[in-house]
Protein backbone atom coordinates (compact mmCIF):
# COMPACT_ATOMS: atom_id res chain seq x y z
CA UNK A 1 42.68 -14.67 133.23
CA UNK A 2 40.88 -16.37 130.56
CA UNK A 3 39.81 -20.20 130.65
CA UNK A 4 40.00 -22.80 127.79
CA UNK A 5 37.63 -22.79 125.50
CA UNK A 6 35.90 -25.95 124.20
CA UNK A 7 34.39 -26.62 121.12
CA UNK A 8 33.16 -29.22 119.15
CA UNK A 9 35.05 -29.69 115.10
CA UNK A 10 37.87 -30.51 113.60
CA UNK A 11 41.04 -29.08 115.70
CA UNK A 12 42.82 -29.28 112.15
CA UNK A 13 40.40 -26.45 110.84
CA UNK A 14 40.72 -23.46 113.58
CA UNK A 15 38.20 -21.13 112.94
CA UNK A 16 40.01 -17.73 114.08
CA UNK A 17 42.27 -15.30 112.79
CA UNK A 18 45.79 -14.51 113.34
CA UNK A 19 48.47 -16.76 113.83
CA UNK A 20 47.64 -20.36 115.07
CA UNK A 21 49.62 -23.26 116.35
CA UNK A 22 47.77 -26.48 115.95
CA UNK A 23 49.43 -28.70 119.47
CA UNK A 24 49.50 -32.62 119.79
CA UNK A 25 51.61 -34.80 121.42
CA UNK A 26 53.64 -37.91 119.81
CA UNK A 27 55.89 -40.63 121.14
CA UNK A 28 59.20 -41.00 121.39
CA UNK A 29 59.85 -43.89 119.34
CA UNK A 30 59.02 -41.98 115.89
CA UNK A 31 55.69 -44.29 115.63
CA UNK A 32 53.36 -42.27 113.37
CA UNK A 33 49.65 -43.47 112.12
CA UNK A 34 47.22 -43.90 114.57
CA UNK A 35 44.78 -40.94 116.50
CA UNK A 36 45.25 -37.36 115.63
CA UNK A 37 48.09 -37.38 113.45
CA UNK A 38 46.05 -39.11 110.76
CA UNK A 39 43.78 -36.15 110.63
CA UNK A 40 47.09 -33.54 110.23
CA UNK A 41 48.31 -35.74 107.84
CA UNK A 42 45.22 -36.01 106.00
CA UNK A 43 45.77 -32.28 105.93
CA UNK A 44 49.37 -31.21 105.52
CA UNK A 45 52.55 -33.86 104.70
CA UNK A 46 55.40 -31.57 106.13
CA UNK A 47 54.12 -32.52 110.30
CA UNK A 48 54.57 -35.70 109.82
CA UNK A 49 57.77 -35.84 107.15
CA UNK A 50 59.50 -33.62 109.46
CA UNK A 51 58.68 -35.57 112.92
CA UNK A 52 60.34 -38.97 111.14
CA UNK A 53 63.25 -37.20 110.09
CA UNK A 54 63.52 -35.10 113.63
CA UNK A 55 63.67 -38.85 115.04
CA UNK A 56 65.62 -40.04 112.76
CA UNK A 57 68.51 -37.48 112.97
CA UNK A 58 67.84 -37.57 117.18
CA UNK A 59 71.38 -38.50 118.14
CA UNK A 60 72.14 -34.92 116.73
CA UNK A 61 69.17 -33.26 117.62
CA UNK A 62 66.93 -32.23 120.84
CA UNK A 63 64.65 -35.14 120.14
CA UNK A 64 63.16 -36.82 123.23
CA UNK A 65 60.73 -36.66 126.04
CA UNK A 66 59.48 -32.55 126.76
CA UNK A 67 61.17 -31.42 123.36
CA UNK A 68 58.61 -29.26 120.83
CA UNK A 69 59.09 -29.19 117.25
CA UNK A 70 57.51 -26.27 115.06
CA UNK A 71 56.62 -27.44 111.62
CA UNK A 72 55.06 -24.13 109.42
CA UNK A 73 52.20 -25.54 107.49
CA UNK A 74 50.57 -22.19 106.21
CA UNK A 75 51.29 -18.72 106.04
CA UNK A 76 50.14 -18.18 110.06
CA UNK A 77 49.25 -21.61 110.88
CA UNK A 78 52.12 -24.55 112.77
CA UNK A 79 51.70 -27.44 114.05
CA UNK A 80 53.41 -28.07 117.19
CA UNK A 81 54.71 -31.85 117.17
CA UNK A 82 55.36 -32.43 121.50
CA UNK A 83 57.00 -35.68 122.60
CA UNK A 84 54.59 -36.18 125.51
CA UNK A 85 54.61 -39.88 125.36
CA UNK A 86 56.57 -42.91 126.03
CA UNK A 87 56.43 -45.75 124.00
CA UNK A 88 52.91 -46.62 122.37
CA UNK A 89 51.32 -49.46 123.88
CA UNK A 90 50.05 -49.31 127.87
CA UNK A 91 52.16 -52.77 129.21
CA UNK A 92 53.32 -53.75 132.37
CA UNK A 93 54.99 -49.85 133.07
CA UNK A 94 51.66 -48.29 132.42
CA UNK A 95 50.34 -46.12 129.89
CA UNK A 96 52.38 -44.33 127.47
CA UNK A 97 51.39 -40.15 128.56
CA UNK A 98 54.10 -38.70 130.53
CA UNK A 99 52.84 -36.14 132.48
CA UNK A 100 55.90 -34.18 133.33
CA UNK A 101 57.16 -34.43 129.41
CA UNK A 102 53.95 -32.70 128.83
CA UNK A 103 54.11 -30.16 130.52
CA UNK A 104 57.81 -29.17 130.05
CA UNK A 105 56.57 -29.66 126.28
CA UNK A 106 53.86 -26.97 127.49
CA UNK A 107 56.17 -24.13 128.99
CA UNK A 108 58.70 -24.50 125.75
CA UNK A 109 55.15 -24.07 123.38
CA UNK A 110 54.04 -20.91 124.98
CA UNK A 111 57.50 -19.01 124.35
CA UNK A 112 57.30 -19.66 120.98
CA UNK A 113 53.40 -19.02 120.27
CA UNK A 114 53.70 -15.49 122.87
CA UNK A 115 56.56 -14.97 119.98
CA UNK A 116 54.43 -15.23 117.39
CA UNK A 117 50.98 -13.59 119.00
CA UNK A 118 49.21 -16.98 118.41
CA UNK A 119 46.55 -18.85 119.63
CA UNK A 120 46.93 -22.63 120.28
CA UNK A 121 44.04 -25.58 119.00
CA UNK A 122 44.06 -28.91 119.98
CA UNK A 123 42.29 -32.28 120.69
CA UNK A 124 42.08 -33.46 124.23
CA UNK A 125 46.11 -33.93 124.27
CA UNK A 126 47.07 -37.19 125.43
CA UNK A 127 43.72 -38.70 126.36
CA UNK A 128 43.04 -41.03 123.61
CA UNK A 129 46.01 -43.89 123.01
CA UNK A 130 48.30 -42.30 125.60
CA UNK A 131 46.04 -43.24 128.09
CA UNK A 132 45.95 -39.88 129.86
CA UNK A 133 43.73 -38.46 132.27
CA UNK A 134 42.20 -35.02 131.19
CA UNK A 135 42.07 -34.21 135.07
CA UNK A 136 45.87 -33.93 134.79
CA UNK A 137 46.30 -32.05 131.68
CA UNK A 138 44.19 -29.46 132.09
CA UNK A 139 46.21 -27.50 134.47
CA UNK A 140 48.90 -28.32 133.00
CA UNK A 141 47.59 -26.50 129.84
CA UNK A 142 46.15 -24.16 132.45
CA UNK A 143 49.10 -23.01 133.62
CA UNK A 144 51.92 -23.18 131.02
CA UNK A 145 49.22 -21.23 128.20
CA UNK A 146 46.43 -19.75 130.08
CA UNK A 147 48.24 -18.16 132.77
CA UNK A 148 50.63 -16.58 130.20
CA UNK A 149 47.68 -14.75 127.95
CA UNK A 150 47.61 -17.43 125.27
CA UNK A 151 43.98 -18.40 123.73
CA UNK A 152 43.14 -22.14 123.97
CA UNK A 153 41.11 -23.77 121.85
CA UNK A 154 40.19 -27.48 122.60
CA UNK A 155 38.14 -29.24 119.88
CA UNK A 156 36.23 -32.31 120.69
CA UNK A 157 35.60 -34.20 117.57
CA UNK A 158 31.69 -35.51 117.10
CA UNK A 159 31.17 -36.89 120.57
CA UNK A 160 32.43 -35.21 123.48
CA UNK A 161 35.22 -36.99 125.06
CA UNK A 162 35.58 -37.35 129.04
């Protein structure tokens, strides 16, 4: 079994070939602009335009805590929108990451990049405004990717994070 591989860059800009699916987590309230989605949508519109209208159209749709949304960006490359995360603010119930969304998010992601014969990039998922511990995703990563023969790339942009 492999481990994850860390790097420092731009998770946006994976620097392999094949077929690539770019993960990050969002919240379930369709809130978009602030943390890593800036940087995809600095990139590519179609994350982003299809997230709103995946939230939008949720009473009709599997929006909602653990779901995984696909959104092809380039020829071999997706990014994989995750609702991981409740709310947006840390308040009296805590902070926003929910651990367990995660990683159901996790288990549905690996079907689809095993499908596909890609390799997965991503920022520290969850560990900047969802207040989540890295501790706990890890293994979660760990075991929903790794375990199943999927290549994981974690980029830590300019400073590494904790």
């Amino acid at each position: 079994m492999s481990e994850i591989k860390y790097v420092r860059g731009d998770a946006t800009v994976p620097s392999v070939k094949g077929a690539k699916v770019i993960a990050h987590v969002c919240n379930d309230l369709g809130g978009w602009g602030k943390g890593f989605v800036l940087a995809l949508s600095r990139r590519w519109p179609e994350p982003e335009r299809a997230y709103r209208t995946w939230h939008r159209d949720r009473a009709h749709n599997d929006f909602g805590l653990g779901a995984v949304q696909l959104v092809r960006v380039e020829p071999s490359v997706w990014v994989a929108n995750m609702i991981g995360q409740h709310g947006i603010r840390t308040g009296s119930k805590g902070v926003p990451v929910r651990y367990e969304a995660i990683d159901t998010a996790l288990a549905r992601l690996a079907d689809d990049v095993i499908e596909r014969g890609a390799s997965v990039h991503m920022p520290r998922i969850a560990c900047g405004l969802a207040g989540g511990k890295w501790s706990r995703i890890e293994p979660l990563i760990t075991e929903r990717l790794i375990k199943r023969g999927t290549a994981v790339t974690v980029y830590d942009h300019g400073e590494a994070a904790g």
